[in-house]
C-alpha atoms as a PDB file:
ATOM      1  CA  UNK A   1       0.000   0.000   0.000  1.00  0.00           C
ATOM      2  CA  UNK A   2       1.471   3.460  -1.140  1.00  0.00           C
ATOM      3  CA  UNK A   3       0.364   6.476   0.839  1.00  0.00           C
ATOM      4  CA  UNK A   4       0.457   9.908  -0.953  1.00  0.00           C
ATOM      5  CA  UNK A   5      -0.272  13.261  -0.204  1.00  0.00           C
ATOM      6  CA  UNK A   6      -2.728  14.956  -3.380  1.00  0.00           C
ATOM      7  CA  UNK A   7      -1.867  18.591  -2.955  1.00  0.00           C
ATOM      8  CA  UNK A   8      -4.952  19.782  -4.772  1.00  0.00           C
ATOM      9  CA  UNK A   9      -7.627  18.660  -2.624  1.00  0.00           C
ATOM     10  CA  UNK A  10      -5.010  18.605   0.457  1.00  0.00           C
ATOM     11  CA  UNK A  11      -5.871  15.136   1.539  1.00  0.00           C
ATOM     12  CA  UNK A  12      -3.824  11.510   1.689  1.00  0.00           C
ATOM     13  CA  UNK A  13      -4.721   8.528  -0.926  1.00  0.00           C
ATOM     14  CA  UNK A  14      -3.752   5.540  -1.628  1.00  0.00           C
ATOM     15  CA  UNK A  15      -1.803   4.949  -4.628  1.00  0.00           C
ATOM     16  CA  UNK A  16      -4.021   2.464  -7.621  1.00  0.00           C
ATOM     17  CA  UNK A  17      -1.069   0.838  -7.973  1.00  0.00           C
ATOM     18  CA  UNK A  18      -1.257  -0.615 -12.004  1.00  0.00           C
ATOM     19  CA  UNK A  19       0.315  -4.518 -11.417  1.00  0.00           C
ATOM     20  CA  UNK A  20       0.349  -4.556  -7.716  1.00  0.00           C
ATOM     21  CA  UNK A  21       0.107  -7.951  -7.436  1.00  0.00           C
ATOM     22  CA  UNK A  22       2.859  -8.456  -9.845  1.00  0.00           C
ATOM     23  CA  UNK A  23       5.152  -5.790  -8.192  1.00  0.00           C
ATOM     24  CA  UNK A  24       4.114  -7.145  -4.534  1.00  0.00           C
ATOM     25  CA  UNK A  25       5.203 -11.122  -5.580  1.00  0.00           C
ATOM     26  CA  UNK A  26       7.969 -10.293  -7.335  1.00  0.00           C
ATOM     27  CA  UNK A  27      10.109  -7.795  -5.445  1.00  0.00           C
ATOM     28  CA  UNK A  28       9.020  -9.735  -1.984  1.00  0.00           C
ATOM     29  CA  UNK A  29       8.927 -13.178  -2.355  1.00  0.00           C
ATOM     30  CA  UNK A  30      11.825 -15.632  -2.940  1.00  0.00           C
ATOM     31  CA  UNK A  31      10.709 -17.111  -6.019  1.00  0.00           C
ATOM     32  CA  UNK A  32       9.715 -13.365  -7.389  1.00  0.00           C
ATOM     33  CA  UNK A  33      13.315 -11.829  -6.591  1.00  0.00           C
ATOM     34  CA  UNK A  34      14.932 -15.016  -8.035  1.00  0.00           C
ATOM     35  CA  UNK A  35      12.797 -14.257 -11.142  1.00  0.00           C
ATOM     36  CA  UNK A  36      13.728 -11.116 -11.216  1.00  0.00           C
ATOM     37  CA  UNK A  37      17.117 -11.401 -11.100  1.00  0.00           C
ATOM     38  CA  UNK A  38      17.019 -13.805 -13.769  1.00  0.00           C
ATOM     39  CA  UNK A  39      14.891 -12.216 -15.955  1.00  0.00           C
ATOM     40  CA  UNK A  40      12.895  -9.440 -15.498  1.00  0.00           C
ATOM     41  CA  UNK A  41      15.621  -6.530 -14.480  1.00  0.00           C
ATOM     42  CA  UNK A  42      17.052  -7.847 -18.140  1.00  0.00           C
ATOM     43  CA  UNK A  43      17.324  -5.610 -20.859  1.00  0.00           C
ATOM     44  CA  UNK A  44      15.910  -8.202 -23.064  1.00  0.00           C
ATOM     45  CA  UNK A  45      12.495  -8.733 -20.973  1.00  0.00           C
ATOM     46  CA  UNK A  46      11.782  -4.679 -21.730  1.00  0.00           C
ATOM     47  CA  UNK A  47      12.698  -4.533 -24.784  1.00  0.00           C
ATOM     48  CA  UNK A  48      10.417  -7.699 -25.650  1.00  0.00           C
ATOM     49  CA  UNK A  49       7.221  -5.487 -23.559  1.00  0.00           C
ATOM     50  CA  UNK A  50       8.403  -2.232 -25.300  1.00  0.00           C
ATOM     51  CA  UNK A  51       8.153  -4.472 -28.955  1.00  0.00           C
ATOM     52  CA  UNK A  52       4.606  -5.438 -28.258  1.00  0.00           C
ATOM     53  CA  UNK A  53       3.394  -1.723 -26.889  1.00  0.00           C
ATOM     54  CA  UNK A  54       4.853  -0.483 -30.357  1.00  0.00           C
ATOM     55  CA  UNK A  55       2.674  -3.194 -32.167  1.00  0.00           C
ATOM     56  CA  UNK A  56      -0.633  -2.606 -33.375  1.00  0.00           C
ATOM     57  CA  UNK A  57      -1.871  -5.334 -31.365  1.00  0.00           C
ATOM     58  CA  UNK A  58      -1.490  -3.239 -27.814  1.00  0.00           C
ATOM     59  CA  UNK A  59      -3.517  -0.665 -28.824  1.00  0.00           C
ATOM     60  CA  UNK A  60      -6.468  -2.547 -27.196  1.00  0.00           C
ATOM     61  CA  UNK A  61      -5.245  -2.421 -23.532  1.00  0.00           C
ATOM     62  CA  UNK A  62      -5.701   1.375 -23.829  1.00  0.00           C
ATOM     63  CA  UNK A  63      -8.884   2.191 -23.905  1.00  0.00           C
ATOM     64  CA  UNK A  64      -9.352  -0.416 -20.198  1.00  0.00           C
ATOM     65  CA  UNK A  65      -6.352   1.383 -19.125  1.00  0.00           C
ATOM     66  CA  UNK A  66      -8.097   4.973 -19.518  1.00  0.00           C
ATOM     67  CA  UNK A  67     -11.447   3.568 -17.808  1.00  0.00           C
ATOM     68  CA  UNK A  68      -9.477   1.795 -14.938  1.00  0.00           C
ATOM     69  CA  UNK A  69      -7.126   4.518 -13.789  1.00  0.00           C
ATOM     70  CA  UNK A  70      -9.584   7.822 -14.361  1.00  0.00           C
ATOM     71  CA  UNK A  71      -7.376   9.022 -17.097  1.00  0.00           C
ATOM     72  CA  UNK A  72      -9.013  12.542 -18.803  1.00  0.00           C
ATOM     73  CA  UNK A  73      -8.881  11.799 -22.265  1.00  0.00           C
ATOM     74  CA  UNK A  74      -9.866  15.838 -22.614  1.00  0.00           C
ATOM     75  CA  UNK A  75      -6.368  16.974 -21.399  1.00  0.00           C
ATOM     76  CA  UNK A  76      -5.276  14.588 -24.828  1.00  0.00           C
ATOM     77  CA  UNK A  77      -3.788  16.802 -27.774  1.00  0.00           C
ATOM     78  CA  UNK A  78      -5.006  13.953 -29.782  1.00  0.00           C
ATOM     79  CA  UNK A  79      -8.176  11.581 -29.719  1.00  0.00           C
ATOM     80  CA  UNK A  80      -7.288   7.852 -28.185  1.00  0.00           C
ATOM     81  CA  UNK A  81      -9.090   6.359 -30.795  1.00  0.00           C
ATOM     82  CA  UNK A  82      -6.218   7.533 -33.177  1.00  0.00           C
ATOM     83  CA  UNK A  83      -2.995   6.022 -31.402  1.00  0.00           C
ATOM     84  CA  UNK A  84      -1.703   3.388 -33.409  1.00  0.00           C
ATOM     85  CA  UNK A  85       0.031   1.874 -30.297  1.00  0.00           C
ATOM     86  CA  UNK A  86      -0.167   1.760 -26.492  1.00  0.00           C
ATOM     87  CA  UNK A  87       3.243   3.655 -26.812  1.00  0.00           C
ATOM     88  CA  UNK A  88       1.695   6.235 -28.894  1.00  0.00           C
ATOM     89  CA  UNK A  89      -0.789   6.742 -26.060  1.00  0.00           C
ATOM     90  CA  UNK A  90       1.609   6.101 -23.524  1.00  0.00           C
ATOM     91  CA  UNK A  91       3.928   9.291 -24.490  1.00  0.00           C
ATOM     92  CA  UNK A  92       0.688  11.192 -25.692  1.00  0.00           C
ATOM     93  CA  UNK A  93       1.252  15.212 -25.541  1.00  0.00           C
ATOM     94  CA  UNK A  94      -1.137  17.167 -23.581  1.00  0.00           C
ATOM     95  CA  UNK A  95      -2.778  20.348 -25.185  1.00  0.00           C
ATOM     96  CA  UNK A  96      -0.967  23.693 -24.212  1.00  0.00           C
ATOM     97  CA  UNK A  97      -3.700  24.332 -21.301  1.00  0.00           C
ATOM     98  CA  UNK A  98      -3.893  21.213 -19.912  1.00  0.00           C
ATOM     99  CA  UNK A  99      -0.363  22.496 -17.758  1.00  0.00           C
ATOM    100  CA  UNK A 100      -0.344  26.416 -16.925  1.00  0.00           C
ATOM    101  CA  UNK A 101       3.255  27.188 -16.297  1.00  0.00           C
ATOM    102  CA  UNK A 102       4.221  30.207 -14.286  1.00  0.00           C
ATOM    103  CA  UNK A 103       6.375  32.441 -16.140  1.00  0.00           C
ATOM    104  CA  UNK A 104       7.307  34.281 -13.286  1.00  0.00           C
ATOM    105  CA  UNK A 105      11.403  33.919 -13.612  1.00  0.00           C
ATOM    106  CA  UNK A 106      11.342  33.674  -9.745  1.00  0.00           C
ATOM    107  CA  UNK A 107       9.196  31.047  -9.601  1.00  0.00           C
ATOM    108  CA  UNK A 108      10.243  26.976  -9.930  1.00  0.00           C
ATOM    109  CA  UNK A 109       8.083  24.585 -11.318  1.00  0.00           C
ATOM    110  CA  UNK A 110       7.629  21.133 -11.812  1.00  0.00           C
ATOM    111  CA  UNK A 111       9.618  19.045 -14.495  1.00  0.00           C
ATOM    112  CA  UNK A 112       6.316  16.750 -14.671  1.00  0.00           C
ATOM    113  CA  UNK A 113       3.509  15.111 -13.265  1.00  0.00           C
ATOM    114  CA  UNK A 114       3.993  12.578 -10.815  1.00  0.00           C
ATOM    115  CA  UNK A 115       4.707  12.097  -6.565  1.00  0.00           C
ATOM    116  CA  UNK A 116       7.876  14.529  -5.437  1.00  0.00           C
ATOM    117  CA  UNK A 117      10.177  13.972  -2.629  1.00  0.00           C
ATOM    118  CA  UNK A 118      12.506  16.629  -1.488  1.00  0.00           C
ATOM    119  CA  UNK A 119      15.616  16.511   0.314  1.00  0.00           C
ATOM    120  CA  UNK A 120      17.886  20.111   1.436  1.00  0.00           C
ATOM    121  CA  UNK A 121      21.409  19.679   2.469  1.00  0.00           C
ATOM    122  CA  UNK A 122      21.917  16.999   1.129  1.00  0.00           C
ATOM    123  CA  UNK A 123      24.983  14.301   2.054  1.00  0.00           C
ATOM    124  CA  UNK A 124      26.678  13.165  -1.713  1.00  0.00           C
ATOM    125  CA  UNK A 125      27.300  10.042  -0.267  1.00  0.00           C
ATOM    126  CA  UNK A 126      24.240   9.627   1.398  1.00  0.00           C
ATOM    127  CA  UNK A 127      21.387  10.527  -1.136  1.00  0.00           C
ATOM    128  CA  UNK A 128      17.348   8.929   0.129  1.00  0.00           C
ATOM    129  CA  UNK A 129      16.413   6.483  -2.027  1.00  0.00           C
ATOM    130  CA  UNK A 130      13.319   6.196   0.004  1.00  0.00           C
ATOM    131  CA  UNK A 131      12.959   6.445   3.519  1.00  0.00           C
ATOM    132  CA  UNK A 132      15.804   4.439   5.616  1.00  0.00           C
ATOM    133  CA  UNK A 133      17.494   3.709   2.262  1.00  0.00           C
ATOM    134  CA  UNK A 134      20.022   5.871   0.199  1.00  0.00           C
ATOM    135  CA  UNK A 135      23.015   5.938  -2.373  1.00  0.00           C
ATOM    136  CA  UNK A 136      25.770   8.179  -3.668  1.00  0.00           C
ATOM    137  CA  UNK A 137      25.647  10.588  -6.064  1.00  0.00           C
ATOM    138  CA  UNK A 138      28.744   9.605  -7.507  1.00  0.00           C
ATOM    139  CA  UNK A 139      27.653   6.338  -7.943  1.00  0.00           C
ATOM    140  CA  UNK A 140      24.679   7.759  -9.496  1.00  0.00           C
ATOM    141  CA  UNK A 141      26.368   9.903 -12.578  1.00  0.00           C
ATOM    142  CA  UNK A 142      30.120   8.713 -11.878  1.00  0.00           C
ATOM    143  CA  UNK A 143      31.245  11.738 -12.629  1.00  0.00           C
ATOM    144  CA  UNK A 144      33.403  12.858  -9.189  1.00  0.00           C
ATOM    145  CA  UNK A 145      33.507  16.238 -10.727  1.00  0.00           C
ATOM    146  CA  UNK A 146      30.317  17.475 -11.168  1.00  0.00           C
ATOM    147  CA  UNK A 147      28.503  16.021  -8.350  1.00  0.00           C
ATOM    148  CA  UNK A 148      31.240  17.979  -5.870  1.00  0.00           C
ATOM    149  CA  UNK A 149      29.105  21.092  -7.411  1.00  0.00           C
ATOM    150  CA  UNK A 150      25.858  20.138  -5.660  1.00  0.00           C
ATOM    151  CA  UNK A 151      27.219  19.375  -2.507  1.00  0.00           C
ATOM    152  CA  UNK A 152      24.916  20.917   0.838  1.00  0.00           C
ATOM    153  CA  UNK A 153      22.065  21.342  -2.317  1.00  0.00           C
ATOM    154  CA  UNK A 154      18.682  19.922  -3.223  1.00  0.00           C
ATOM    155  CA  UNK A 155      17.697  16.956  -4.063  1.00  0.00           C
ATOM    156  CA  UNK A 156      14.096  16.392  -6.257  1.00  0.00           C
ATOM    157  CA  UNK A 157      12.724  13.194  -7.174  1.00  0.00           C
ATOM    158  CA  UNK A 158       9.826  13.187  -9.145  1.00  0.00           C
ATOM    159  CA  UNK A 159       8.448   9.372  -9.312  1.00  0.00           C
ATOM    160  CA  UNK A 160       6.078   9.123 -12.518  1.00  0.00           C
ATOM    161  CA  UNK A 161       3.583   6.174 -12.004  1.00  0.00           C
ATOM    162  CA  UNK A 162       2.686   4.449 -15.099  1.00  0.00           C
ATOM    163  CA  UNK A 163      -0.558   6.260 -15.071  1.00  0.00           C
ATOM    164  CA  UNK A 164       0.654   9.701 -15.661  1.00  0.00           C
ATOM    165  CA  UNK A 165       1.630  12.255 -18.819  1.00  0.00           C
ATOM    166  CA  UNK A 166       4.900  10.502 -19.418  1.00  0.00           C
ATOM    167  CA  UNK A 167       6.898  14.000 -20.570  1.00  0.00           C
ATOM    168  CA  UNK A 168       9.517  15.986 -18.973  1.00  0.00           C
ATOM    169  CA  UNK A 169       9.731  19.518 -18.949  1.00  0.00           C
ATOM    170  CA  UNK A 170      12.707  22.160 -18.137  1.00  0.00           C
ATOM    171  CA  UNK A 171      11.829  24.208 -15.176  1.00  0.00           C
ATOM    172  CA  UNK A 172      13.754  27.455 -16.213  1.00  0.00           C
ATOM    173  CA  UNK A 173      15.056  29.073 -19.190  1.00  0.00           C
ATOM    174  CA  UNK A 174      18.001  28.445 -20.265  1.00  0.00           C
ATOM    175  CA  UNK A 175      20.825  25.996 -22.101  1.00  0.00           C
ATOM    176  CA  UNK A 176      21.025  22.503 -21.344  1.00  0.00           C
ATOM    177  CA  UNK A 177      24.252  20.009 -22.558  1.00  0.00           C
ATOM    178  CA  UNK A 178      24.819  16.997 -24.075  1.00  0.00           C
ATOM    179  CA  UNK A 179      22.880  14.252 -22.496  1.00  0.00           C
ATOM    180  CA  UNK A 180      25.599  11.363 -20.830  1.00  0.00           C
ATOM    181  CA  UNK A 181      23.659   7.601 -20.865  1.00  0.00           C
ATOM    182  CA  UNK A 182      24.834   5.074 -18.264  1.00  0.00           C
ATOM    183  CA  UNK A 183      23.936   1.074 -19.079  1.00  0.00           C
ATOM    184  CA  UNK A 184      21.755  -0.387 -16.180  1.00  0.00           C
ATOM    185  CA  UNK A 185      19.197  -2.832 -15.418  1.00  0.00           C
ATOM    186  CA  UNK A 186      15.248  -2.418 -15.737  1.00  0.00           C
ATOM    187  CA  UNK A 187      14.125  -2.685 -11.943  1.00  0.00           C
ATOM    188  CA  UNK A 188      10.398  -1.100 -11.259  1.00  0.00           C
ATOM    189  CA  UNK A 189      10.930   2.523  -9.504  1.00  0.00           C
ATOM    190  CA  UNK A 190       7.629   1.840  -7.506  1.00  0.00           C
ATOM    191  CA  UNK A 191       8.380   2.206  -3.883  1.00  0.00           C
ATOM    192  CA  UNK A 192       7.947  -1.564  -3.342  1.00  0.00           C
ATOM    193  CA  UNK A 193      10.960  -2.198  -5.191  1.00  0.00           C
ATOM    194  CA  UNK A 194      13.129   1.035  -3.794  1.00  0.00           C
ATOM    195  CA  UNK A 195      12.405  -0.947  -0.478  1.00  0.00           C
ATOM    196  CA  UNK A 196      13.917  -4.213  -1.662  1.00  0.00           C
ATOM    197  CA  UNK A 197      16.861  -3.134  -3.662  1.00  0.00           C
ATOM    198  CA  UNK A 198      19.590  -1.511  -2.501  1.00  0.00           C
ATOM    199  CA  UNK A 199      21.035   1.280  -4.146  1.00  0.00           C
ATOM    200  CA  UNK A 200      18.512   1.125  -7.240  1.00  0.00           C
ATOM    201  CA  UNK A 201      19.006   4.160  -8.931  1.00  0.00           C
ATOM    202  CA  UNK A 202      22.044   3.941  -9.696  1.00  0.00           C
ATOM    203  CA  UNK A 203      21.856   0.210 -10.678  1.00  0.00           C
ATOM    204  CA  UNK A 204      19.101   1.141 -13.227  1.00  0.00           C
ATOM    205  CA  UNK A 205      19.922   2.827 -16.760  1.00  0.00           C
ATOM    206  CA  UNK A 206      20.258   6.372 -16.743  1.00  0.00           C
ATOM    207  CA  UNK A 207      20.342   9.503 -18.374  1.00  0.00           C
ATOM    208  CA  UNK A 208      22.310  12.758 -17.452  1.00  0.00           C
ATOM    209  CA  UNK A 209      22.867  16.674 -18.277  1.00  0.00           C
ATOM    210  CA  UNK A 210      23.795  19.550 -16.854  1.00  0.00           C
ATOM    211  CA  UNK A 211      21.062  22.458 -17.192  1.00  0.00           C
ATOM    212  CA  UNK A 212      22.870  26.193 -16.596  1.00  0.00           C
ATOM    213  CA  UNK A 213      20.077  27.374 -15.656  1.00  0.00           C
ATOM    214  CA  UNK A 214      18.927  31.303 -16.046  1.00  0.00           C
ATOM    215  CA  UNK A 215      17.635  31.583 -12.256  1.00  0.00           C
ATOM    216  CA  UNK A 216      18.381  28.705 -10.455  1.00  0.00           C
ATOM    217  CA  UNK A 217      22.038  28.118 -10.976  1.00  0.00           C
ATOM    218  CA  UNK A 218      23.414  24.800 -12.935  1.00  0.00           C
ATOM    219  CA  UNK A 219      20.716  22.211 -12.332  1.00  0.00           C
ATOM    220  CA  UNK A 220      21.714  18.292 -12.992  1.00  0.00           C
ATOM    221  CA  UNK A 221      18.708  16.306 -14.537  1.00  0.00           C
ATOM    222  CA  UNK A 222      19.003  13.204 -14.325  1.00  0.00           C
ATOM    223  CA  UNK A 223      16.650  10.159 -16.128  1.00  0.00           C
ATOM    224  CA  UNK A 224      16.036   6.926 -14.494  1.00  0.00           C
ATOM    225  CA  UNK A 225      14.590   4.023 -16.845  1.00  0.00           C
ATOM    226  CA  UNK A 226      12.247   1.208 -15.263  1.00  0.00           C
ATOM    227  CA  UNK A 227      11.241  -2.205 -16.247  1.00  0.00           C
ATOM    228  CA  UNK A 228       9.225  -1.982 -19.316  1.00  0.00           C
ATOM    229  CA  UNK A 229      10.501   1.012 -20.379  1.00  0.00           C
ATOM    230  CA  UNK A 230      11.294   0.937 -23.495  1.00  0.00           C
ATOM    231  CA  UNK A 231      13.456   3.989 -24.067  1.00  0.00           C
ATOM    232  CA  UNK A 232      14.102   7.024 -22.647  1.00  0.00           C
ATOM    233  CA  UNK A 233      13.787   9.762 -25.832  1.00  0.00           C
ATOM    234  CA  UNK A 234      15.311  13.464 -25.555  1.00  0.00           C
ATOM    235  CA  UNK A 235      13.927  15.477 -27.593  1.00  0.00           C
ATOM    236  CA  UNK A 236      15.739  18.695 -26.349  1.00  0.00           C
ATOM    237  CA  UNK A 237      18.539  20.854 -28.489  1.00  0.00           C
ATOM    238  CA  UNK A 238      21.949  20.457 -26.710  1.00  0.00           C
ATOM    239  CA  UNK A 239      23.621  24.001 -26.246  1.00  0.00           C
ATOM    240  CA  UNK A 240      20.377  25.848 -27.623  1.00  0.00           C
ATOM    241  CA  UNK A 241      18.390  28.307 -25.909  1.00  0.00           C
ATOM    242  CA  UNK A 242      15.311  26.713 -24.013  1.00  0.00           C
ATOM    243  CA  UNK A 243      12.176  28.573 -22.421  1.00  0.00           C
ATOM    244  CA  UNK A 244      10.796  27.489 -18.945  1.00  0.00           C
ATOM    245  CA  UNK A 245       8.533  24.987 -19.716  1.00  0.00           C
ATOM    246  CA  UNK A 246       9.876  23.192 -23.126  1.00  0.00           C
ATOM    247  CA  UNK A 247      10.200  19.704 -23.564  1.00  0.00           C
ATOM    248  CA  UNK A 248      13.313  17.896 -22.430  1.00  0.00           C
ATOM    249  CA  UNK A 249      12.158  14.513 -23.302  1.00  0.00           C
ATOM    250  CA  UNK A 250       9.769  11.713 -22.756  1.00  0.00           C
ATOM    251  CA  UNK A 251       9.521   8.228 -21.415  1.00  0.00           C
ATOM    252  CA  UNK A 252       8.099   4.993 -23.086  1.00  0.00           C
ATOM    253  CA  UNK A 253       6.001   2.147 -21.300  1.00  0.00           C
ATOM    254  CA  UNK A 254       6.944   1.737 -17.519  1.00  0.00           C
ATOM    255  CA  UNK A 255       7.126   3.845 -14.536  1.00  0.00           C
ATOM    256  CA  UNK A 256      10.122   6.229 -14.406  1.00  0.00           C
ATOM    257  CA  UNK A 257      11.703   9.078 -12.380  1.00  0.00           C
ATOM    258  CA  UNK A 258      12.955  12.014 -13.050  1.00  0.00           C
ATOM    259  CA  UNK A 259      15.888  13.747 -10.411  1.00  0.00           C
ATOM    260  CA  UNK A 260      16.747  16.684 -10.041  1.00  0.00           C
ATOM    261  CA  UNK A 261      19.921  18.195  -8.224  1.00  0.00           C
ATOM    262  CA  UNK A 262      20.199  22.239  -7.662  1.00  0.00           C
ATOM    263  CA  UNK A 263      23.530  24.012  -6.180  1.00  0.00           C
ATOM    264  CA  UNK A 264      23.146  25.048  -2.950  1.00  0.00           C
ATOM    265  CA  UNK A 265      21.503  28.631  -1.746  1.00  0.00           C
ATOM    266  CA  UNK A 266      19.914  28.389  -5.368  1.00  0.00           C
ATOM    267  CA  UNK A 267      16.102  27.480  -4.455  1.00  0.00           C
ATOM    268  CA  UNK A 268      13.841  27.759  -2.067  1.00  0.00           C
ATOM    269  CA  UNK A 269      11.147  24.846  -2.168  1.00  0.00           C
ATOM    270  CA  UNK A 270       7.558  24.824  -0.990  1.00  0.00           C
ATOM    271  CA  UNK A 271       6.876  24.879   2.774  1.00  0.00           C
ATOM    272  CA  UNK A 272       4.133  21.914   2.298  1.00  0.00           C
ATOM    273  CA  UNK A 273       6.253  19.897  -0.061  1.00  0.00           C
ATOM    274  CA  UNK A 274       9.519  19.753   2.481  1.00  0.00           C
ATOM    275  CA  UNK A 275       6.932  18.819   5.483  1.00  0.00           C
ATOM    276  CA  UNK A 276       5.287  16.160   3.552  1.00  0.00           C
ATOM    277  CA  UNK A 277       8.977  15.183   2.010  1.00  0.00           C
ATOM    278  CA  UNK A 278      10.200  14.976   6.006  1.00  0.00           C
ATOM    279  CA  UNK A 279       6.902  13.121   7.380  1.00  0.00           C
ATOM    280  CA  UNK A 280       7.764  10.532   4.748  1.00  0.00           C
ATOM    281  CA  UNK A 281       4.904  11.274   1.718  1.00  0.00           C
ATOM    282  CA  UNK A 282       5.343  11.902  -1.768  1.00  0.00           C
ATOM    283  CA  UNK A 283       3.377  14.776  -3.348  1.00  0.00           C
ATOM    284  CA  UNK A 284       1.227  14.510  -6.225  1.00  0.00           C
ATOM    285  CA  UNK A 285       1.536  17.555  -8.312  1.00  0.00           C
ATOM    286  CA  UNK A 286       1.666  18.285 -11.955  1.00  0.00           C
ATOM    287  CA  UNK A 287       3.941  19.648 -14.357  1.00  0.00           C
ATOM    288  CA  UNK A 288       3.979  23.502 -14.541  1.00  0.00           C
ATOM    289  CA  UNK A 289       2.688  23.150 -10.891  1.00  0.00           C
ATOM    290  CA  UNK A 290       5.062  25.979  -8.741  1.00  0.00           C
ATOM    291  CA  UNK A 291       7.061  24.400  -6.252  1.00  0.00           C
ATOM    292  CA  UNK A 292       9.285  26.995  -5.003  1.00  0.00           C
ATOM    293  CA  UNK A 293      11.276  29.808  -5.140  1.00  0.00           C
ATOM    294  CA  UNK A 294      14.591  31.658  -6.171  1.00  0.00           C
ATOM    295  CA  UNK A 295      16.711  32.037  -3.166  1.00  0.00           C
ATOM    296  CA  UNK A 296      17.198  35.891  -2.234  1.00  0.00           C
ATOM    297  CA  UNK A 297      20.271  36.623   0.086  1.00  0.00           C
END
């Protein structure tokens, strides 16, 4: 059972958890984790799901899908009926009011929809995972250099469940670099399995670039992959100028997260989020959403 706080209507939920009884067997039961291990965190066994949600023959789980998980098909840039694919539906684009974005340049918005944890002054070598669990940021990019820069900083992980709008967004203007991939397994990102395996992010693949940011300082963004994701797609201009709010990238099948790592004395997050963040709950929020501030001195 995953236990969430939904900022809009201030209340907590339980997460509708798609393949719960999947995720629950297989990341705590012997015969699941030996499966697992054999299998499932394979490259192979996502690229074989990610085949069949780019076949025609997928595209009849997503109409159930929409109907079982409350999905509003009227946020949808394009009809449901015309996605060739589950994939196609999967990475759909939203229409340009479906997410208001801010443009206040003070202001710090979400990369995405999803659940957000945050974490201030934060130890490199001691990053949370999840609650009681953690890993190094080094391990994490293995690049000694630039983590050293976000040393004493923030730490954002937005986890996107695989019933959410499966793009990620820059949260400032400004020019992002070349993105750095890092081979990995395909373990789920679902809390259930951040409980069960140590270190996961940085056993998983992974994605990285440095955003110089125009208000908030050099920002590192970094892309975890999942099982039964497919690929992870940026779709972003390397050393081009970007405004708050463009599209970095996107995500195929699978639940995936998104982490973000700011300088310190750079931002000032949300009262609410940090007090959720430090009573142990994710936020739900959505992309656009404003979730903190510049800092002043």
């Amino acid at each position: 059972m995953i236990k969430y706080f939904n900022r809009k209507n201030k209340k907590y939920e339980i997460e509708k958890v798609a393949g719960s009884t999947y995720l629950n067997w297989t990341y705590s039961s012997p015969c699941g984790m030996k499966l697992l291990e054999l299998i499932i965190k394979k490259k192979v066994f996502s690229k074989l799901y990610g085949n069949f949600c780019n076949s025609k023959y997928s595209k009849k789980k997503i109409s159930p899908f929409i109907k079982d998980f409350d999905i509003d098909i009227n946020e949808f840039k394009e009809r449901y009926e015309d996605f060739r694919c589950f994939n196609d539906f999967f990475s759909r684009s939203l229409k340009d009011t479906a997410r208001p974005i801010d443009g206040n340049k003070n202001v710090l918005i979400s990369p995405g929809d999803g659940r957000l944890m945050v974490y201030e002054n934060i130890d490199l070598n001691k990053i949370v995972q999840i609650k009681g669990y953690t890993y190094s940021l080094f391990d994490l990019i293995n690049n000694p250099k630039i983590a050293e820069k976000f040393k004493n900083g923030t730490c954002l992980i937005l986890r996107l469940c695989p019933t959410d709008y499966h793009r990620f967004h820059f949260v400032d203007s400004g020019v992002c670099e070349s993105t750095h991939k890092i081979k990995g397994n395909y373990y789920s990102v679902n809390p259930i399995a951040l409980k069960n395996i140590a270190n996961l992010f940085c056993k998983n693949k992974r994605e990285w670039s440095i955003f110089h940011s125009d208000n908030f300082g050099d920002v590192l963004y970094v892309e975890v992959g999942a099982t039964c994701v497919g690929s992870i797609i940026q779709t972003y201009l390397p050393e081009k100028n970007i405004k708050k709010g463009d599209e970095k990238g996107y995500f195929k099948f699978g639940g995936s997260t998104v982490i973000l790592f700011f300088e310190q004395n750079k931002v000032i997050i949300d009262k609410d989020l940090l007090k959720q963040s430090n009573l142990g709950y994710e936020t739900k929020l959505f992309m656009g959403e404003t979730i903190g501030t510049k800092f002043t001195h």
